[in-house]
PDB file of N, CA and C in Angstrom:
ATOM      1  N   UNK A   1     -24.311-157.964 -32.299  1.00  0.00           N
ATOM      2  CA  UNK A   1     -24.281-158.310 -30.892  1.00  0.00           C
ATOM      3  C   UNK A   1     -25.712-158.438 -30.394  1.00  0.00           C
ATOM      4  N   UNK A   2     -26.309-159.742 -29.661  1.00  0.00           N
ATOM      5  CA  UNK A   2     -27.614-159.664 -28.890  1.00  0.00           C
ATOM      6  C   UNK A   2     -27.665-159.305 -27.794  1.00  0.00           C
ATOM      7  N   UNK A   3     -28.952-158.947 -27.528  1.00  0.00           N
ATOM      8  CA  UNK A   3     -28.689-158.498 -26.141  1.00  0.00           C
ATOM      9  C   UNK A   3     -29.589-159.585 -25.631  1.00  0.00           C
ATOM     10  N   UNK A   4     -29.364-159.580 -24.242  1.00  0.00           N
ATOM     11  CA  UNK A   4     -29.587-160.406 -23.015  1.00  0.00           C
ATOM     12  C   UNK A   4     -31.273-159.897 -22.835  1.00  0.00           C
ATOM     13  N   UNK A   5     -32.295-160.869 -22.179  1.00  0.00           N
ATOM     14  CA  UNK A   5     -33.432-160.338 -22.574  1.00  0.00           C
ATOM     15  C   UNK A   5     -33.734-159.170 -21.413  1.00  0.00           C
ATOM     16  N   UNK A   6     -32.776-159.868 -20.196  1.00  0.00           N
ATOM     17  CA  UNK A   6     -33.182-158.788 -19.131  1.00  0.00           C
ATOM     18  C   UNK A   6     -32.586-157.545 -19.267  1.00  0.00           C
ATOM     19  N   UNK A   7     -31.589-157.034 -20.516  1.00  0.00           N
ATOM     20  CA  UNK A   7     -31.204-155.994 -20.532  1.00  0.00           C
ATOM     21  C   UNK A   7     -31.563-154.950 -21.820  1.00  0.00           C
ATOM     22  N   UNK A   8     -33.182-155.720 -21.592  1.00  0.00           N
ATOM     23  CA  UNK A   8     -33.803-154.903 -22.897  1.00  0.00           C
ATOM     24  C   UNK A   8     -34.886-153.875 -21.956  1.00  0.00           C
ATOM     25  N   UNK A   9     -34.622-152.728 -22.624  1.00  0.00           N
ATOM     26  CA  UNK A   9     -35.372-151.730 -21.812  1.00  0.00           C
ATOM     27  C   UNK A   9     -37.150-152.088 -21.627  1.00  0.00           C
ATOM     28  N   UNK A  10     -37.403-152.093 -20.333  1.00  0.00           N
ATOM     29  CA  UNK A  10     -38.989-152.312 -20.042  1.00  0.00           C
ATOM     30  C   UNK A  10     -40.063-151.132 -20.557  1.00  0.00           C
ATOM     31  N   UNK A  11     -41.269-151.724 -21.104  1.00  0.00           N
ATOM     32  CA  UNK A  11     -42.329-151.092 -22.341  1.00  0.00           C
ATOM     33  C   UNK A  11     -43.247-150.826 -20.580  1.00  0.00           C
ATOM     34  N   UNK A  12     -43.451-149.442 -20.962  1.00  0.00           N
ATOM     35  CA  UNK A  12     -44.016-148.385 -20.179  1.00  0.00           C
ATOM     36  C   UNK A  12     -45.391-148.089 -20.383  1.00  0.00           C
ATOM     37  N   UNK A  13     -45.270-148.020 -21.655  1.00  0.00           N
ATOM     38  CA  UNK A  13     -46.747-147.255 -21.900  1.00  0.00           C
ATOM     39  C   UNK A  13     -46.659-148.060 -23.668  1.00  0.00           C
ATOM     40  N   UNK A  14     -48.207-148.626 -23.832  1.00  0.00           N
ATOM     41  CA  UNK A  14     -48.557-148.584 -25.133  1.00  0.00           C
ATOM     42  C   UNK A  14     -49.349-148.007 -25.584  1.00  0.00           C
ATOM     43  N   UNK A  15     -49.923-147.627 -26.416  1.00  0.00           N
ATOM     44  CA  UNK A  15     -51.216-147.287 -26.763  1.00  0.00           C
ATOM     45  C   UNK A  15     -51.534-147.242 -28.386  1.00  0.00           C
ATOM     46  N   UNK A  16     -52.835-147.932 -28.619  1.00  0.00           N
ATOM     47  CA  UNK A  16     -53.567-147.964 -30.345  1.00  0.00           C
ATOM     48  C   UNK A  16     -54.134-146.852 -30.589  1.00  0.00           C
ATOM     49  N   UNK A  17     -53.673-146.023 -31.467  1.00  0.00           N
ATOM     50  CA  UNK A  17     -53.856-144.675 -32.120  1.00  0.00           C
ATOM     51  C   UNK A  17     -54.758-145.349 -33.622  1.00  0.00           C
ATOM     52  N   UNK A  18     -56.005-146.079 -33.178  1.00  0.00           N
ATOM     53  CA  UNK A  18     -56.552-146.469 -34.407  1.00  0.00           C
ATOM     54  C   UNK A  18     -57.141-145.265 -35.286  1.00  0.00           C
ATOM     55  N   UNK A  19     -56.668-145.901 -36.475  1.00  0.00           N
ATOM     56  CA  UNK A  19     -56.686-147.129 -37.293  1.00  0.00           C
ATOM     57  C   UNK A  19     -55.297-146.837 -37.342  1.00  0.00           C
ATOM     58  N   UNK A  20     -54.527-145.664 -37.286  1.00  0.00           N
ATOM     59  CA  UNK A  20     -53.393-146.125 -38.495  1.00  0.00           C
ATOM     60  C   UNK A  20     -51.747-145.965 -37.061  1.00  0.00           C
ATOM     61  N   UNK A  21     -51.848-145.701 -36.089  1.00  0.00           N
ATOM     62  CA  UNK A  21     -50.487-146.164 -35.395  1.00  0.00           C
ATOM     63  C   UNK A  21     -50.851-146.472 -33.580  1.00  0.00           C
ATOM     64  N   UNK A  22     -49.209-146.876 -33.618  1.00  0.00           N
ATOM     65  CA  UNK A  22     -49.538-147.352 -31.947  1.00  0.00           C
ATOM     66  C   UNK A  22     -48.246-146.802 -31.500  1.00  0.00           C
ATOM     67  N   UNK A  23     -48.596-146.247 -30.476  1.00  0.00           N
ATOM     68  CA  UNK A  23     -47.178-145.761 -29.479  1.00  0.00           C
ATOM     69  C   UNK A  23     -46.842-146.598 -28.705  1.00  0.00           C
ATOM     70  N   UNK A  24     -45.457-146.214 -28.498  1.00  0.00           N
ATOM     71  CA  UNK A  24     -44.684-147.146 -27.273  1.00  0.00           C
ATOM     72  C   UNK A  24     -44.003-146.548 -26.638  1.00  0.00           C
ATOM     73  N   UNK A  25     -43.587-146.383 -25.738  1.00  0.00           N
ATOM     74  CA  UNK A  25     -42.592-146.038 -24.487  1.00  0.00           C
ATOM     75  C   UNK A  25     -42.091-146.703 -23.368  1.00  0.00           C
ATOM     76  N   UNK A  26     -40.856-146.568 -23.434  1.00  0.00           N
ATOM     77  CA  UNK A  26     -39.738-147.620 -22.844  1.00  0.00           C
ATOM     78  C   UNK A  26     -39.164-146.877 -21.783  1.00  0.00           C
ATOM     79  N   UNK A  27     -39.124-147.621 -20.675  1.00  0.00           N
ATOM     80  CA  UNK A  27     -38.479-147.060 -19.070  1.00  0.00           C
ATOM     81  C   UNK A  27     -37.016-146.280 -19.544  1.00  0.00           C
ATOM     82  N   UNK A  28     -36.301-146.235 -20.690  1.00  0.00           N
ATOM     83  CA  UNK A  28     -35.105-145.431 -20.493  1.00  0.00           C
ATOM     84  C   UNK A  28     -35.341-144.558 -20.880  1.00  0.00           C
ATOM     85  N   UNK A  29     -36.352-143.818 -21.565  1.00  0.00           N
ATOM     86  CA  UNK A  29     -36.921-142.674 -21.885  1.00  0.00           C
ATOM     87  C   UNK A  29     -37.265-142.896 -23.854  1.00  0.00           C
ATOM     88  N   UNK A  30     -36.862-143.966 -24.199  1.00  0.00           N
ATOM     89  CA  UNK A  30     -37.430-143.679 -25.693  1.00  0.00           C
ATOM     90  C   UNK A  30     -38.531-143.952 -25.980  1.00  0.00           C
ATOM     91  N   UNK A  31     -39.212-143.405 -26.970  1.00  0.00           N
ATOM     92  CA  UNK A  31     -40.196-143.461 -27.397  1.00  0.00           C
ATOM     93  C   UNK A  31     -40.575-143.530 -28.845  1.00  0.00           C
ATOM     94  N   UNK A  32     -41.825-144.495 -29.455  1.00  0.00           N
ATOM     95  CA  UNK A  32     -41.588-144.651 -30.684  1.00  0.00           C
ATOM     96  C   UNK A  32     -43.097-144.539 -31.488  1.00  0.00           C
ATOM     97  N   UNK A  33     -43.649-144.272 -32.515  1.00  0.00           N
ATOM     98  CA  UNK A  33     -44.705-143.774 -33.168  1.00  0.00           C
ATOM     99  C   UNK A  33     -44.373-145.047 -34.512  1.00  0.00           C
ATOM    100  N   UNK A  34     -44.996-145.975 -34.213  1.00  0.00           N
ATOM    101  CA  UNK A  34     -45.088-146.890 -35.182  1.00  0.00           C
ATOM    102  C   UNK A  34     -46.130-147.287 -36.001  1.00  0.00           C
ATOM    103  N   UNK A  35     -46.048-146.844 -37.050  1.00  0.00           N
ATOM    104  CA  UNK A  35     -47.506-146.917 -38.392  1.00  0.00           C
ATOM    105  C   UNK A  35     -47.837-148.319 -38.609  1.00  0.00           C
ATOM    106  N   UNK A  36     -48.866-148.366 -38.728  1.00  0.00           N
ATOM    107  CA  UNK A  36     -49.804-150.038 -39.187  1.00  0.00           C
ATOM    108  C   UNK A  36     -48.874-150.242 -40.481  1.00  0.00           C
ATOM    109  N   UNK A  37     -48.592-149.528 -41.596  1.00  0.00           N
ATOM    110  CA  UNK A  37     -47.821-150.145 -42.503  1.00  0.00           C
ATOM    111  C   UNK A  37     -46.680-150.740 -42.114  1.00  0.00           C
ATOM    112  N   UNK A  38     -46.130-150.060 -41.772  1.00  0.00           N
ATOM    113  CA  UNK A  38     -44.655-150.535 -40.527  1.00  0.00           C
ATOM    114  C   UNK A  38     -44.824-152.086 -40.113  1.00  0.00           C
ATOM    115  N   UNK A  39     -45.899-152.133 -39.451  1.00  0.00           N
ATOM    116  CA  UNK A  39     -46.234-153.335 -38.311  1.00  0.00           C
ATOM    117  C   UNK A  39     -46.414-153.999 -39.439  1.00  0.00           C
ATOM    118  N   UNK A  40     -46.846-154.076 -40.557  1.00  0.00           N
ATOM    119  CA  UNK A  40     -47.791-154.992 -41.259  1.00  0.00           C
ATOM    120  C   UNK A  40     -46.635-155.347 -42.299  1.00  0.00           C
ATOM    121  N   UNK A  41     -45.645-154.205 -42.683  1.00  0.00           N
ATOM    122  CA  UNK A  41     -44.645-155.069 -43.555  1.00  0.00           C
ATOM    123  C   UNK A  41     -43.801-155.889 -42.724  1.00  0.00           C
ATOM    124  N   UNK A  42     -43.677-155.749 -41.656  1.00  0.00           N
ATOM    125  CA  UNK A  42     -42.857-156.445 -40.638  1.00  0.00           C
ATOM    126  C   UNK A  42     -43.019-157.377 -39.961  1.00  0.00           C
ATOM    127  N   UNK A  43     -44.170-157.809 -40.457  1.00  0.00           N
ATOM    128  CA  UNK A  43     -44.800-159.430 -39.740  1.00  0.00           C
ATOM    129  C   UNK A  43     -44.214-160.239 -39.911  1.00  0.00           C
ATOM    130  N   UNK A  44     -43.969-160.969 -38.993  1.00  0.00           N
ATOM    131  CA  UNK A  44     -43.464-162.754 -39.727  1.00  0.00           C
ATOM    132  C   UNK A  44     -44.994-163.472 -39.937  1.00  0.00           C
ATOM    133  N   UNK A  45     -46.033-162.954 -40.798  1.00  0.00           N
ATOM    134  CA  UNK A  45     -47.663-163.474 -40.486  1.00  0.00           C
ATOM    135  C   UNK A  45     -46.472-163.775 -42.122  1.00  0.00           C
ATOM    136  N   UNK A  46     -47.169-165.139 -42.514  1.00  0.00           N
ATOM    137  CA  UNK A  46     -47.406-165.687 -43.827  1.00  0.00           C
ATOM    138  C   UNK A  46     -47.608-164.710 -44.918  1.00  0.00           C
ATOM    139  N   UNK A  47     -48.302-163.770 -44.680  1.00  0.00           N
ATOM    140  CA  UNK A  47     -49.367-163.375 -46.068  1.00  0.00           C
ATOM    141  C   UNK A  47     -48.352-161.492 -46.236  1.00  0.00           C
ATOM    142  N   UNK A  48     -47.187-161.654 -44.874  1.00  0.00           N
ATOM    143  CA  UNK A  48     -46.597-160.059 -45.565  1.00  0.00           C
ATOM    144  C   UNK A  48     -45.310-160.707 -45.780  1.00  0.00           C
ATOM    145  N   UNK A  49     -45.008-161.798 -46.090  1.00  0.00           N
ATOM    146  CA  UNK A  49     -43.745-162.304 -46.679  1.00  0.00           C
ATOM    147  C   UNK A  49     -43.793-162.117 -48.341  1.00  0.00           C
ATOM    148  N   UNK A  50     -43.159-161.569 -48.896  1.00  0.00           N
ATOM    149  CA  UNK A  50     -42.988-160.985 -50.522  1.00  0.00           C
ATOM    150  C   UNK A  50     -41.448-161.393 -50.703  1.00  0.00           C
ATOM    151  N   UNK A  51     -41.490-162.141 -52.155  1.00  0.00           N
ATOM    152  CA  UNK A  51     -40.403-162.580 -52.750  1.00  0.00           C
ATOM    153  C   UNK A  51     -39.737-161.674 -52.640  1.00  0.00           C
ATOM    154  N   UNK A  52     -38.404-161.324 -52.953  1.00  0.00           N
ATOM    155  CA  UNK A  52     -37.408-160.492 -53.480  1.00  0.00           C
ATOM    156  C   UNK A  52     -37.300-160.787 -54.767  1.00  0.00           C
ATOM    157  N   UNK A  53     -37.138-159.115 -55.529  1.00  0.00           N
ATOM    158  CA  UNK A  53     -36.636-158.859 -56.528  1.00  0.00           C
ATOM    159  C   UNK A  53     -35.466-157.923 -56.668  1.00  0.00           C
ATOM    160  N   UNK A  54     -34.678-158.484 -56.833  1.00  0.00           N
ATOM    161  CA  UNK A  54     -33.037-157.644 -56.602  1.00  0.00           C
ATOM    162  C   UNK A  54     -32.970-157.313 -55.622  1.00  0.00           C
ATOM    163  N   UNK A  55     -32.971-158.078 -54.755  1.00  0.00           N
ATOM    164  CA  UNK A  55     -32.720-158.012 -53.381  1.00  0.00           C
ATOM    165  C   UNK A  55     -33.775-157.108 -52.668  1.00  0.00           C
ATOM    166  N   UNK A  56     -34.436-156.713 -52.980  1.00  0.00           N
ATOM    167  CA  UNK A  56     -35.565-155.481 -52.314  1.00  0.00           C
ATOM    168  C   UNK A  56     -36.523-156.394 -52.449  1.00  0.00           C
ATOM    169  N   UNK A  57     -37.538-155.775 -51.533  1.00  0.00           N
ATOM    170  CA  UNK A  57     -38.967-156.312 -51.054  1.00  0.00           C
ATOM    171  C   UNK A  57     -39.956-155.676 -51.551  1.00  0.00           C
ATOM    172  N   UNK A  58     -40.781-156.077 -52.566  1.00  0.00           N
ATOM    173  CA  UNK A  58     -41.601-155.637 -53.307  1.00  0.00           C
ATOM    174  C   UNK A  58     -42.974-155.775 -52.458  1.00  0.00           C
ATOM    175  N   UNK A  59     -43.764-154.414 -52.585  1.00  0.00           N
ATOM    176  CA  UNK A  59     -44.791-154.559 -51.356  1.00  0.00           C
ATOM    177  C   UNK A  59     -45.730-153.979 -51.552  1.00  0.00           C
ATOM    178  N   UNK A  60     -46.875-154.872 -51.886  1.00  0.00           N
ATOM    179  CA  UNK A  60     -47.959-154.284 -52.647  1.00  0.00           C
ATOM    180  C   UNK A  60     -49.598-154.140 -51.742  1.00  0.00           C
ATOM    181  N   UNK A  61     -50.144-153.241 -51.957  1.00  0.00           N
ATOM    182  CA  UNK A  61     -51.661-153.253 -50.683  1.00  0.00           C
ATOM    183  C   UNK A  61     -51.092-153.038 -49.202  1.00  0.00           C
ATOM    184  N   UNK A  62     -50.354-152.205 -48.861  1.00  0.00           N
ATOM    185  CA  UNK A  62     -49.900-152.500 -47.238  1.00  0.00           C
ATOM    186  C   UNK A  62     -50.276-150.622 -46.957  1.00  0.00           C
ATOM    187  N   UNK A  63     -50.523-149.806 -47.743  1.00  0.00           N
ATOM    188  CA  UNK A  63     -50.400-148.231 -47.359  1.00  0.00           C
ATOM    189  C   UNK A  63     -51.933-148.409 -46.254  1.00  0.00           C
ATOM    190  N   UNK A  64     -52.804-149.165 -47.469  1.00  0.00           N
ATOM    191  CA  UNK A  64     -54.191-148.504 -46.421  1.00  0.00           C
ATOM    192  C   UNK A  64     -54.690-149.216 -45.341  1.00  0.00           C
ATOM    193  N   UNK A  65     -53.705-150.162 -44.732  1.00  0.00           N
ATOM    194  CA  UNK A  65     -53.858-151.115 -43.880  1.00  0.00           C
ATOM    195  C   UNK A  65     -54.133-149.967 -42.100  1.00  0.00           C
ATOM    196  N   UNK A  66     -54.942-150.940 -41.523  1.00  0.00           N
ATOM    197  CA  UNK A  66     -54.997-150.293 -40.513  1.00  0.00           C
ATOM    198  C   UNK A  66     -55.533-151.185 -39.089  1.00  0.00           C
ATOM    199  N   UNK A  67     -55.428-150.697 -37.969  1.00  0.00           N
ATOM    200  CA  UNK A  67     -55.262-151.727 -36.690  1.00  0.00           C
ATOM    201  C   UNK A  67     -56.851-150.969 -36.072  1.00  0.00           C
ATOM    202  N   UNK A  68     -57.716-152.360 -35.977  1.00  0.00           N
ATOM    203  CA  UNK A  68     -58.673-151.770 -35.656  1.00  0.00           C
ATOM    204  C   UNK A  68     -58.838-152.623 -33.767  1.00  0.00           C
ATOM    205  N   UNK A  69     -57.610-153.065 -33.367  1.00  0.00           N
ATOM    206  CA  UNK A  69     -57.558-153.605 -32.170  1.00  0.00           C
ATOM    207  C   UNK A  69     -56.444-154.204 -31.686  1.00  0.00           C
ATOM    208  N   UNK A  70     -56.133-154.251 -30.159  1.00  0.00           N
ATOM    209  CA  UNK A  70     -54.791-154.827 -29.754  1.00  0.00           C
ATOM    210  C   UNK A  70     -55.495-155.599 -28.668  1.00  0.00           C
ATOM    211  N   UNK A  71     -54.631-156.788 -28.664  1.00  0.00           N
ATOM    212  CA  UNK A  71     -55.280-157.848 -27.474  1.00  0.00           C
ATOM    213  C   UNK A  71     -53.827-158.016 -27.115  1.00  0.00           C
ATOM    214  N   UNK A  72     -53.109-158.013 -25.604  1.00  0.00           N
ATOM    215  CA  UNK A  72     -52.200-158.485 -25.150  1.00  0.00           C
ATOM    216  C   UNK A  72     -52.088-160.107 -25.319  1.00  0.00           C
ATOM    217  N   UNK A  73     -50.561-160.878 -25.642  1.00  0.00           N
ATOM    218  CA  UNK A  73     -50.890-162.034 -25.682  1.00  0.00           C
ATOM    219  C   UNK A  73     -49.580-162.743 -25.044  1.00  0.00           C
ATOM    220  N   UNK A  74     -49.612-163.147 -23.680  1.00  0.00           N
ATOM    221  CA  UNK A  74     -48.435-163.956 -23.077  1.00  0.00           C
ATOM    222  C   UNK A  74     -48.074-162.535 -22.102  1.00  0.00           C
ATOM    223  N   UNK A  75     -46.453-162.625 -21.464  1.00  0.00           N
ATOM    224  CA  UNK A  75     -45.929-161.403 -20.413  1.00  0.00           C
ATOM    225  C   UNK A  75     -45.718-160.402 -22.228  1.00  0.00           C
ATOM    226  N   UNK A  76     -45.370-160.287 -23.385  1.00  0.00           N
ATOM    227  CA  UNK A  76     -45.053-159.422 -23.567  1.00  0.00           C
ATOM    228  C   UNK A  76     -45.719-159.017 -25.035  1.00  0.00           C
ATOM    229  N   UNK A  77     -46.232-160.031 -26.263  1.00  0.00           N
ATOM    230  CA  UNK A  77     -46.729-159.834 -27.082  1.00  0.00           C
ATOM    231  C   UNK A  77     -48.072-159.219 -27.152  1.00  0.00           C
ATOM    232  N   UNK A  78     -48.337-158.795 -28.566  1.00  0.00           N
ATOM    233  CA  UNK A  78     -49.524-158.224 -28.632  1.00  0.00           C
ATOM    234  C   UNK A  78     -49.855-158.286 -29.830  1.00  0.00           C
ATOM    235  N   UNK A  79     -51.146-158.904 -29.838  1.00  0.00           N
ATOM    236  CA  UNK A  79     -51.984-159.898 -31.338  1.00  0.00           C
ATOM    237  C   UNK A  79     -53.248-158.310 -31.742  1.00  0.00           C
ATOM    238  N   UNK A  80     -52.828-157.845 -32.991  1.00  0.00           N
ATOM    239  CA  UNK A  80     -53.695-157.070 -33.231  1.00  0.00           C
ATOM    240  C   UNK A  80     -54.950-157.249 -34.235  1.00  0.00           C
TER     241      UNK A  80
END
């Protein structure tokens, strides 16, 4: 089921915990501690797309990755 965009909870607070995470907090009270590996296997960027092998995602060089900056980009993205 999708949800509707206006009934996605509004981002409160961010913040870059460099190098290695960034917090978030959302007006309904959740909150989330998300690691640069996280962000970085989860890109749709070109270069963290990895073939599958038996159905799993083989994922190599992503532990020591780290965010050395966040630039807001548009009402809601953010280009790090």
């Amino acid at each position: 089921m999708s949800r509707a965009v206006g009934d996605a909870p509004r981002l409160i607070r961010f913040a870059l915990k460099a190098p290695k995470n960034v917090e978030v907090e959302f007006a309904n009270g959740s909150q989330y501690k998300l690691p640069a590996e996280f962000l970085r296997v989860l890109s749709p960027a070109v270069d963290s797309k990895i073939r599958s092998i038996s159905g799993e995602k083989v994922i190599y060089g992503r532990r020591h990755v780290g965010i050395m900056s966040a630039e807001p980009v548009g009402n809601y993205g953010v280009s790090f």
